[in-house]
Protein backbone atom coordinates (compact mmCIF):
# COMPACT_ATOMS: atom_id res chain seq x y z
CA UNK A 1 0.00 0.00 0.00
CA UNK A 2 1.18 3.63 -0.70
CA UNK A 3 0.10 6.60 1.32
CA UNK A 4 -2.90 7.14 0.00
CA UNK A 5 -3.69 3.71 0.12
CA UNK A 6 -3.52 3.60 3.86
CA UNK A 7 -5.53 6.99 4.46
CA UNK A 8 -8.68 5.52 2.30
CA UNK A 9 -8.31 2.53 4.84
CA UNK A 10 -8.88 4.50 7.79
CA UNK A 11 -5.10 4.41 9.16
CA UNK A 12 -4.23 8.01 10.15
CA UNK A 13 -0.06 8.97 10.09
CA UNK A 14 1.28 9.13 13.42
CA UNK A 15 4.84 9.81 13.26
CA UNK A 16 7.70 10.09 11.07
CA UNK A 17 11.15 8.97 12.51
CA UNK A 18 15.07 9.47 10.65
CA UNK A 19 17.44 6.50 12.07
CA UNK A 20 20.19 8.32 13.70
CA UNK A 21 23.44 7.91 12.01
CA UNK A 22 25.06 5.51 14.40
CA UNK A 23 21.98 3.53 15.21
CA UNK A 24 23.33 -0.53 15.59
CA UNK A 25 20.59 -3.03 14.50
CA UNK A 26 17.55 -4.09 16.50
CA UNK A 27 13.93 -5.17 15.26
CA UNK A 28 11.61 -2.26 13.99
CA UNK A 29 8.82 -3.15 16.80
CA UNK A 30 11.33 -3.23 19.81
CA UNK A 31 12.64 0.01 18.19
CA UNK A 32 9.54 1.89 17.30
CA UNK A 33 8.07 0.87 21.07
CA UNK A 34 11.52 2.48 22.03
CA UNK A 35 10.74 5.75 19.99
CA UNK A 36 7.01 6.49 20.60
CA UNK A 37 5.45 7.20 23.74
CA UNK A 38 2.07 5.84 25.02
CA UNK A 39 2.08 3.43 21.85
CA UNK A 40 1.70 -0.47 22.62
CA UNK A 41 3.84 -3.28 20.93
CA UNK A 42 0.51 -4.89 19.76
CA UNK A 43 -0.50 -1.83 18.04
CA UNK A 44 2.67 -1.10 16.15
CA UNK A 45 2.65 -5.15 15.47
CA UNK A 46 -0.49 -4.76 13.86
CA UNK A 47 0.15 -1.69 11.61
CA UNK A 48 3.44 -4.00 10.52
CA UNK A 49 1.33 -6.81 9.34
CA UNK A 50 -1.18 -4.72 7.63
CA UNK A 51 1.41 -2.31 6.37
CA UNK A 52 0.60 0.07 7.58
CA UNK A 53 4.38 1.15 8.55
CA UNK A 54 6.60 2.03 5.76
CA UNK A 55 10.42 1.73 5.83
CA UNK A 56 11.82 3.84 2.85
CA UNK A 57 8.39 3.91 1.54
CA UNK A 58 8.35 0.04 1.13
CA UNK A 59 6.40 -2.56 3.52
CA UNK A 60 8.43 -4.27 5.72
CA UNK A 61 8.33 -7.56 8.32
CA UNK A 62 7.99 -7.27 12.03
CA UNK A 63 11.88 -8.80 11.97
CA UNK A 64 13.04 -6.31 9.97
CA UNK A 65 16.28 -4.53 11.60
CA UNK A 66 16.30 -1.17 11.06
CA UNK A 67 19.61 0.77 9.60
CA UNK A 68 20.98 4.25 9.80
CA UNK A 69 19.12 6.81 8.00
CA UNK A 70 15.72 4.85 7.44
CA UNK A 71 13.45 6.64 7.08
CA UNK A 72 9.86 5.38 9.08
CA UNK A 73 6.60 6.46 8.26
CA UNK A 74 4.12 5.04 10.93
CA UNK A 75 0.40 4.47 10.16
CA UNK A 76 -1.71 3.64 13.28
CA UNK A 77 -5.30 2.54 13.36
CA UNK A 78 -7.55 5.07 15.47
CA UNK A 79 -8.02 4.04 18.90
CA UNK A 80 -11.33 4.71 20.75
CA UNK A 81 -10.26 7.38 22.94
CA UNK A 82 -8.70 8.98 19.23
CA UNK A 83 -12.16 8.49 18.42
CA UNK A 84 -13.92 9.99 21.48
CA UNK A 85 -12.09 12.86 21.83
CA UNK A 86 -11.90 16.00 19.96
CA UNK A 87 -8.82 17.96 19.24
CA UNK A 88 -9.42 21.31 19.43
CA UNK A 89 -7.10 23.14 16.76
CA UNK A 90 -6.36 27.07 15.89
CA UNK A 91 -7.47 27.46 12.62
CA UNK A 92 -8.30 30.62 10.93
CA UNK A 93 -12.54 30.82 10.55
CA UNK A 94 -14.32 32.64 7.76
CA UNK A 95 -17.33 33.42 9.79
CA UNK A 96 -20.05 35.47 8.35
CA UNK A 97 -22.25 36.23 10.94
CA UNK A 98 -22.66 34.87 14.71
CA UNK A 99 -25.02 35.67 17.65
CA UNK A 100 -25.97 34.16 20.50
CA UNK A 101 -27.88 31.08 19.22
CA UNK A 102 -26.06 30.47 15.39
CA UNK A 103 -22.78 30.57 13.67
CA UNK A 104 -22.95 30.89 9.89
CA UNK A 105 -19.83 29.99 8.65
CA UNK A 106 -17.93 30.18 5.22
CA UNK A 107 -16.19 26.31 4.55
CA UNK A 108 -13.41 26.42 1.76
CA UNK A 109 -13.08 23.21 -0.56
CA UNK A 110 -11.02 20.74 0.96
CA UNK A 111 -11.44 21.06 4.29
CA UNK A 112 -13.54 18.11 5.72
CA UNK A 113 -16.40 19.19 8.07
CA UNK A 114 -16.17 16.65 10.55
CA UNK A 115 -13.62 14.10 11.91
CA UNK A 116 -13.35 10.70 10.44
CA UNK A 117 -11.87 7.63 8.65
CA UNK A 118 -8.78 9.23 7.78
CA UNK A 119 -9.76 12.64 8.88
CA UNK A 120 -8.90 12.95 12.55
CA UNK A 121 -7.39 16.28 12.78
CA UNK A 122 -8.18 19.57 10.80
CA UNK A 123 -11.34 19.67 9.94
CA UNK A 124 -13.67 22.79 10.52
CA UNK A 125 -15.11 20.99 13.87
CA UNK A 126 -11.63 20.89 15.23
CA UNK A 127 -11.16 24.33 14.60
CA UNK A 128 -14.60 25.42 16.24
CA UNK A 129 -13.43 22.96 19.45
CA UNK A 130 -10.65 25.61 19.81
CA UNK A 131 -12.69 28.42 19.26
CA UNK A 132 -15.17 27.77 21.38
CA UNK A 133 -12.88 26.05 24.52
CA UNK A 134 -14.88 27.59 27.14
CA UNK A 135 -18.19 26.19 25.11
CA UNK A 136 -19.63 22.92 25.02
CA UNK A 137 -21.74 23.40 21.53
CA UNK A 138 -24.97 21.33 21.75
CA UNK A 139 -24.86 17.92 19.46
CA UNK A 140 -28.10 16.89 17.24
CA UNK A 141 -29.71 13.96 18.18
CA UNK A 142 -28.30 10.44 16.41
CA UNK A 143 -24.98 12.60 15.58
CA UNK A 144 -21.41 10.79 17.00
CA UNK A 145 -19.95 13.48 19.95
CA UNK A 146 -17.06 14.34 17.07
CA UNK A 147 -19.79 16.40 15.53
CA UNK A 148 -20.86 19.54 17.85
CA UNK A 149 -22.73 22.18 16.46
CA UNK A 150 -23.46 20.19 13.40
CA UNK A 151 -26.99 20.44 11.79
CA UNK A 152 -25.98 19.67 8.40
CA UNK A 153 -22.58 19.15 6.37
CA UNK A 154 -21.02 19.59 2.76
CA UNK A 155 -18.65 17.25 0.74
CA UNK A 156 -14.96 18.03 1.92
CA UNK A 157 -14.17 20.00 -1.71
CA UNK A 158 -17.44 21.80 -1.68
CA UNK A 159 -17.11 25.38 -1.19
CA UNK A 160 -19.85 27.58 0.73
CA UNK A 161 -22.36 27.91 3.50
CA UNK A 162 -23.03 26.18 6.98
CA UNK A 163 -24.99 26.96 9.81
CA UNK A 164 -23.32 25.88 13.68
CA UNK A 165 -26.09 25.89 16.53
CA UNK A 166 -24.40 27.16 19.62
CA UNK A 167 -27.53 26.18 21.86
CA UNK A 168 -29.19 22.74 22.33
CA UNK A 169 -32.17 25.05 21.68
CA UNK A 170 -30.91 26.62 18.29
CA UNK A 171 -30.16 22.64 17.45
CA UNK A 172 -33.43 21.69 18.15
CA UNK A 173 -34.91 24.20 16.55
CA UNK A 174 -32.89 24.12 13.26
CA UNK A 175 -32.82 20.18 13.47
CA UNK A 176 -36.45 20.06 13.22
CA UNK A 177 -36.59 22.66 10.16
CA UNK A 178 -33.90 20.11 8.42
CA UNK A 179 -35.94 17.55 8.57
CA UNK A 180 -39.36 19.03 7.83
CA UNK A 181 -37.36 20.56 4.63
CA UNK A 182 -38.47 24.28 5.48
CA UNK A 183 -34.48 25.42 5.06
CA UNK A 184 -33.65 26.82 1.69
CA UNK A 185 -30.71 25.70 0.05
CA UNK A 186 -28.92 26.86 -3.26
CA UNK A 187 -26.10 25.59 -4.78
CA UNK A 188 -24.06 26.73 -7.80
CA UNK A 189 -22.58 24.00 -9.91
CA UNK A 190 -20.72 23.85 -13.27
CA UNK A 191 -21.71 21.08 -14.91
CA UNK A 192 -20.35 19.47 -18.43
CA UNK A 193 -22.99 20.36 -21.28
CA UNK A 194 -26.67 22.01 -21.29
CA UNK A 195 -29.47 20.48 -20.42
CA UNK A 196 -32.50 20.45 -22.84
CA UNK A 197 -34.67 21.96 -20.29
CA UNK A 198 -33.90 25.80 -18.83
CA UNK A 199 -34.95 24.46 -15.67
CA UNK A 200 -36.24 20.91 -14.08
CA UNK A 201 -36.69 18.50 -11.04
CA UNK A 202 -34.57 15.18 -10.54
CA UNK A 203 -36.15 12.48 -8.25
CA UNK A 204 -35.41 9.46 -7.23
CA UNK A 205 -33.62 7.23 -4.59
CA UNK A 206 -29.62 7.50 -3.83
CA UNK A 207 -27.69 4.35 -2.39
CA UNK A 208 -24.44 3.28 -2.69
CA UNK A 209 -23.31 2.10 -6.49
CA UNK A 210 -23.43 -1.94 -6.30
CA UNK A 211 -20.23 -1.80 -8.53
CA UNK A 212 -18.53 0.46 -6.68
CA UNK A 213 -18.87 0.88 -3.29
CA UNK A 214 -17.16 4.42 -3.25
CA UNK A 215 -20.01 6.19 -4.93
CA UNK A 216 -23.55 6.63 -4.56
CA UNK A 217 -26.41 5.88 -7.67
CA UNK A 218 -29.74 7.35 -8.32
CA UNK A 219 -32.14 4.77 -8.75
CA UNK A 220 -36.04 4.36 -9.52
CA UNK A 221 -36.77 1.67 -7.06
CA UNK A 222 -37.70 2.66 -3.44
CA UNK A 223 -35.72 -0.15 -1.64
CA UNK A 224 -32.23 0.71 -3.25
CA UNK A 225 -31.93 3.91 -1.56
CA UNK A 226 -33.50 7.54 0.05
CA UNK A 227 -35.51 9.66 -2.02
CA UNK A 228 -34.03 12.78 -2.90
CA UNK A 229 -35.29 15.63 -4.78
CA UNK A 230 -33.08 18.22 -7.08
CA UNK A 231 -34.88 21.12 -8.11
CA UNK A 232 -32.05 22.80 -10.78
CA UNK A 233 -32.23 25.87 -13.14
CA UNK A 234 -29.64 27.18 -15.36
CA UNK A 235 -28.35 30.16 -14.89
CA UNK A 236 -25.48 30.90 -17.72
CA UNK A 237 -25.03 28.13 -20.42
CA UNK A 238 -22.35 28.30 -22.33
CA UNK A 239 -23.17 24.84 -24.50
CA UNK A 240 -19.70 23.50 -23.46
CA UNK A 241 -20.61 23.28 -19.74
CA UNK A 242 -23.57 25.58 -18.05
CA UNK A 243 -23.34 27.22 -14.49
CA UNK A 244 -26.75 25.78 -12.75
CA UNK A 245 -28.22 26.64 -9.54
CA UNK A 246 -29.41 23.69 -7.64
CA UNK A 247 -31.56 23.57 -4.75
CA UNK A 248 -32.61 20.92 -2.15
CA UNK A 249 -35.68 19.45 -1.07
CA UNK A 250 -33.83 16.54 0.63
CA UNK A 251 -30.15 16.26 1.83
CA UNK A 252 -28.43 12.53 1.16
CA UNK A 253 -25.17 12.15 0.56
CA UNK A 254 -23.37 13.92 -3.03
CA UNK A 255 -26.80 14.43 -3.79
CA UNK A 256 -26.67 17.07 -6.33
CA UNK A 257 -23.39 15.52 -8.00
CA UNK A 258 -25.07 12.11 -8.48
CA UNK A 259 -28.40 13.73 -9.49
CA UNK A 260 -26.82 15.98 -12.26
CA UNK A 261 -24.50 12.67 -13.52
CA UNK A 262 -27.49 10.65 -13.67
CA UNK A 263 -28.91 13.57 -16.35
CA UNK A 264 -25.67 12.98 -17.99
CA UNK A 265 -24.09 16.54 -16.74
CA UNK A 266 -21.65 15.79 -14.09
CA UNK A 267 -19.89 18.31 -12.70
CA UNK A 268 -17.12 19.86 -14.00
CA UNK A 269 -14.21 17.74 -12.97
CA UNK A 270 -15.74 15.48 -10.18
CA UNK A 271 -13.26 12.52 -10.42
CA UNK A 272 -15.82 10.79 -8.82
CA UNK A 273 -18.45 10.87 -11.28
CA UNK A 274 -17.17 11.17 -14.74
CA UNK A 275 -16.66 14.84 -14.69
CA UNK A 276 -12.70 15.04 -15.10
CA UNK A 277 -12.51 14.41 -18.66
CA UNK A 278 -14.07 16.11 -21.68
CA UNK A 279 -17.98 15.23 -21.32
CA UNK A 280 -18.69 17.69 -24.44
CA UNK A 281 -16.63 19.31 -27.52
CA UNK A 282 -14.18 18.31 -29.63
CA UNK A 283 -10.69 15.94 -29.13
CA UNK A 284 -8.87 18.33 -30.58
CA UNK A 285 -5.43 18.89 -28.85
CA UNK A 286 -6.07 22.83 -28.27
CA UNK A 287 -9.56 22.01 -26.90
CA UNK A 288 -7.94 19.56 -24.75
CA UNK A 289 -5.49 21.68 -23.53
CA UNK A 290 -7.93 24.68 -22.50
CA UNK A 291 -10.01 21.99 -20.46
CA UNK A 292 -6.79 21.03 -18.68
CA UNK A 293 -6.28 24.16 -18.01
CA UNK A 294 -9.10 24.85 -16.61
CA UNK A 295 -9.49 21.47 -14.53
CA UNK A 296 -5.79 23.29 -13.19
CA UNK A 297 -7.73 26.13 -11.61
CA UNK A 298 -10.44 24.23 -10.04
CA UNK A 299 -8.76 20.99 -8.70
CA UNK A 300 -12.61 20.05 -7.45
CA UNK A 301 -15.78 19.22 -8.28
CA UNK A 302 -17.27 22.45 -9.23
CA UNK A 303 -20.03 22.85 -6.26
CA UNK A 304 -20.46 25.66 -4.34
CA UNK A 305 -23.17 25.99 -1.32
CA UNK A 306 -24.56 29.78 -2.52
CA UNK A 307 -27.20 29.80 0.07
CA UNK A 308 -28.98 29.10 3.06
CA UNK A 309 -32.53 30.88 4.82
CA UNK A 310 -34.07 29.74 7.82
CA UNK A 311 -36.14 30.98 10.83
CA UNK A 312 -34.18 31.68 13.26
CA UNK A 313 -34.25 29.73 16.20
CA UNK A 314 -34.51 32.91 19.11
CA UNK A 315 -35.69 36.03 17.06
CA UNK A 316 -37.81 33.94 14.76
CA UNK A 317 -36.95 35.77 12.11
CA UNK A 318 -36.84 35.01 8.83
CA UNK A 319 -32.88 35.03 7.52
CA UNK A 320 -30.68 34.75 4.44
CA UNK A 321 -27.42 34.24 3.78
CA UNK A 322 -25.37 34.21 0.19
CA UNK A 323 -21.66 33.80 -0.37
CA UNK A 324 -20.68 34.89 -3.98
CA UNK A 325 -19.07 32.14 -6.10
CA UNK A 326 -15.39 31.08 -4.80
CA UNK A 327 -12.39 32.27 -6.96
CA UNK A 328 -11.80 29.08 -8.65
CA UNK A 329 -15.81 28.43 -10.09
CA UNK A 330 -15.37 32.04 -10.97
CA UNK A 331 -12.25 31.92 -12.95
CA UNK A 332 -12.86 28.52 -14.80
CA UNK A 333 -16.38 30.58 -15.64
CA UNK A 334 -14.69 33.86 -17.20
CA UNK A 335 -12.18 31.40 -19.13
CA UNK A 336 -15.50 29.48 -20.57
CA UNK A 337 -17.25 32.57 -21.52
CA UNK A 338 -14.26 33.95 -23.41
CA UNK A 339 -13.37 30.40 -25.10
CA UNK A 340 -17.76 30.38 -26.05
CA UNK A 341 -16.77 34.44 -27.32
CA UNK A 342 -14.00 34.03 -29.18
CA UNK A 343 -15.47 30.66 -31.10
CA UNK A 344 -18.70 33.01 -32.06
CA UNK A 345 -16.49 35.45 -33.16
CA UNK A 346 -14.59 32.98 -35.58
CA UNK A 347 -18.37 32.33 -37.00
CA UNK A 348 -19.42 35.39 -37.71
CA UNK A 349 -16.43 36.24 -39.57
């Protein structure tokens, strides 16, 4: 296995030791349990076996005797109490507004929300540990304790809104507008072509893809997954790809990325679902190149959270919120619109 490898299989990286130059020869467990505190021999026996420990960036045996200048990368399974406990991180916070009861915050795209498989440290809840340390934020009912404050979440390399309840009444409160689907939220997405309708509704029922584990799949039958409900509209097409606003009756997971691939418009590159390579236009080597390009700006799926209104939870007040389109979206967008220009230009004359 290779680093990435070991992340996707929940092992998190631990520590990263040089061999001293005059280091004589003894077994990598005896001197790994030598080198890191609080860290049993079991546990470093079983990252061995799975290799999960890398010598030199190549798997190695229990036996093995290490040598000057290795160089150790150590994988280690989460424990529980890893698991149980938050780490509360200084991070900086692009917080839009905040009162006594609600925290709307700004996410940018790769961050994860929450703490995970492979995700234990960095993630926006870590950061609002350490800003609120003298604040224990209320968690929503059927949530894991990792996830205070948490009504609702976006994909790690989505861009945009989130609201943070600060009060087990504010989570209450905003909880039960989540699930009676009274929240409004918009999304921007670019996807690859135009759809034959300006605007239009996607239903149907998302569970996991039965070839592939990794992804989700919109299906027709009840009993292979959650109904979900895409209301979308296009708001610039530009033939090649179109910038669409999306917004959601229902919230299941990648909803709006497997809803728009199942339409055959994935977004622009979404690895995940088709949407890295050329989904419309020609094979031409300059068209190719100006797509790479672009896919160079916006190393993401291109899905932005635009929006969010909801009562709020104290004042009862009806509030909205808007974020303008991140720098990347907006860039690949003014390098479409120009390529679109330039080609009707070429027509005309």
């Amino acid at each position: 296995m290779d680093h990435t490898e070991i992340v996707e299989k929940g092992w998190v990286e631990f520590a990263n030791v040089l061999v001293d130059k005059g280091q004589t020869p003894m077994r990598i467990d005896k001197y790994l349990l030598m080198k890191m505190e609080n860290v049993s021999r079991n546990r470093i026996k079983n990252a061995i076996q799975a290799g999960a420990i890398l010598v030199n960036a190549k798997k190695i045996k229990p036996s093995y005797p290490v040598r000057p200048l290795d160089d150790i990368r150590v994988y280690l399974e989460p424990s529980e109490e890893d698991r149980a406990n938050l780490i509360p991180e200084e991070m900086e916070l692009d917080i839009r507004y905040e009162d006594e009861a609600i925290m709307i915050i700004h996410k940018p795209s790769g961050m994860v929300v929450h703490p995970g498989i492979g995700n234990w440290r960095g993630t926006l809840v870590n950061g609002l540990a350490h800003y609120f340390q003298n604040k224990d934020l209320p968690i929503l009912n059927g949530n894991p304790s990792n996830r205070p404050g948490l009504v609702h979440r976006i994909d790690k390399d989505t861009s945009g809104l989130l609201v943070i309840a600060k009060t087990p009444e504010a989570m209450t409160h905003l909880g039960k507008q989540f699930f009676e689907h009274t929240i409004d939220r918009k999304y921007l997405a670019i996807i690859w072509g135009q759809p034959d309708e300006d605007e239009g509704t996607i239903i149907g029922y998302i569970g996991r893809d039965i070839h592939n584990r990794k992804k989700q799949k919109l299906y027709t039958e009840e009993h292979e997954g959650k109904y979900a409900v895409t209301h979308y509209k296009i708001v610039k097409p530009l033939y090649y790809v179109s910038l669409v606003e999306c917004q959601l009756e229902t919230g299941r997971t990648h909803q709006i990325r497997v809803s728009m691939e199942s339409i055959g418009h994935p977004l622009f590159n979404d690895a995940k679902y088709g949407g890295d390579r050329i989904r419309k236009g020609t094979v031409y080597t300059k068209y190719k190149q100006f797509v790479e390009n672009c896919f160079k700006i916006q190393q993401r799926q291109a899905l932005h959270a635009k929006s969010l209104a909801f009562v709020h939870p104290v004042t009862a007040e009806r509030m909205e919120f808007e974020a303008d389109l991140p720098e990347d979206m907006q860039l690949v967008m003014d390098k479409w619109t120009a390529y679109v220009d330039n080609r009707k230009e070429h027509t005309i004359n």
